[in-house]
Protein backbone atom coordinates (compact mmCIF):
# COMPACT_ATOMS: atom_id res chain seq x y z
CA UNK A 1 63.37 124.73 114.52
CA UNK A 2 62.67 124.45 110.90
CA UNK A 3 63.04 121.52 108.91
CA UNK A 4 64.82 123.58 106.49
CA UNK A 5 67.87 124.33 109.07
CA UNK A 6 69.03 121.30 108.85
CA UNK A 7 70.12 121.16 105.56
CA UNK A 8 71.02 124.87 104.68
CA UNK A 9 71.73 126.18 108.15
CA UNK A 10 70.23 128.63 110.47
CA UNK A 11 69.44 131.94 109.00
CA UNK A 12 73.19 134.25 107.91
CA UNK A 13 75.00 131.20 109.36
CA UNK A 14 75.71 128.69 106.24
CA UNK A 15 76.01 124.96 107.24
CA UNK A 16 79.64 123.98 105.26
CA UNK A 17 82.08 125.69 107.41
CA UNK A 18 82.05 123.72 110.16
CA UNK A 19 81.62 120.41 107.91
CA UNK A 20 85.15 121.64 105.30
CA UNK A 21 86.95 122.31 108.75
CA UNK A 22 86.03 118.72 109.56
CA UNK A 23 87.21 117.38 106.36
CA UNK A 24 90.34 119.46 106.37
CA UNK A 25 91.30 117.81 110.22
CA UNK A 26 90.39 114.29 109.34
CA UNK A 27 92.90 114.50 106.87
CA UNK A 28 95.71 116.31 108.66
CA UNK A 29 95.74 114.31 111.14
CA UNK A 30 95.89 110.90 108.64
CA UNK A 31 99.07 112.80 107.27
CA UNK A 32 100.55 113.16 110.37
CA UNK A 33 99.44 109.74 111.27
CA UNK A 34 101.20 108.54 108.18
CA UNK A 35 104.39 110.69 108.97
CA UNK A 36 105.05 109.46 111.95
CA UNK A 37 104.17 105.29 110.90
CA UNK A 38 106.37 106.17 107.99
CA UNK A 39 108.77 106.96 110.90
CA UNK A 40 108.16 103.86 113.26
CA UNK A 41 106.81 105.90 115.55
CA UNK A 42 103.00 104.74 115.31
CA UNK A 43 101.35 101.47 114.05
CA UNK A 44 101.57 101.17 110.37
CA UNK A 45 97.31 100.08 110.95
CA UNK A 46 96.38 103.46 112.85
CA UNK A 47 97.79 105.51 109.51
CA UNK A 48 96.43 103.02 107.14
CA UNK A 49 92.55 103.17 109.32
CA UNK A 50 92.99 107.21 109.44
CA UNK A 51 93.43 107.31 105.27
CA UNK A 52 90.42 104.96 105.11
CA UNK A 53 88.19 107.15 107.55
């Protein structure tokens, strides 16, 4: 395993996928974290630390 790899992926296979789907789920879930404090149905700090993260 090269060096290289690690910061532009293996060979045909690019490296941000994976990394924008990880983005894009860390912040769907803080919305629906914040939905459902905004709602009383979860701790107004669990919405708060997800927006944060």
């Amino acid at each position: 395993m090269k060096l290289s790899y690690l910061v532009k992926g293996f060979p045909g296979h690019p490296l941000h996928p994976p990394l924008t789907d990880a983005t894009i789920g860390a912040y769907t879930v803080a919305a629906a974290l914040g939905v459902l404090s905004a709602l009383g149905v979860a701790e107004e700090n669990t919405a708060a630390g997800w927006w944060l993260a």
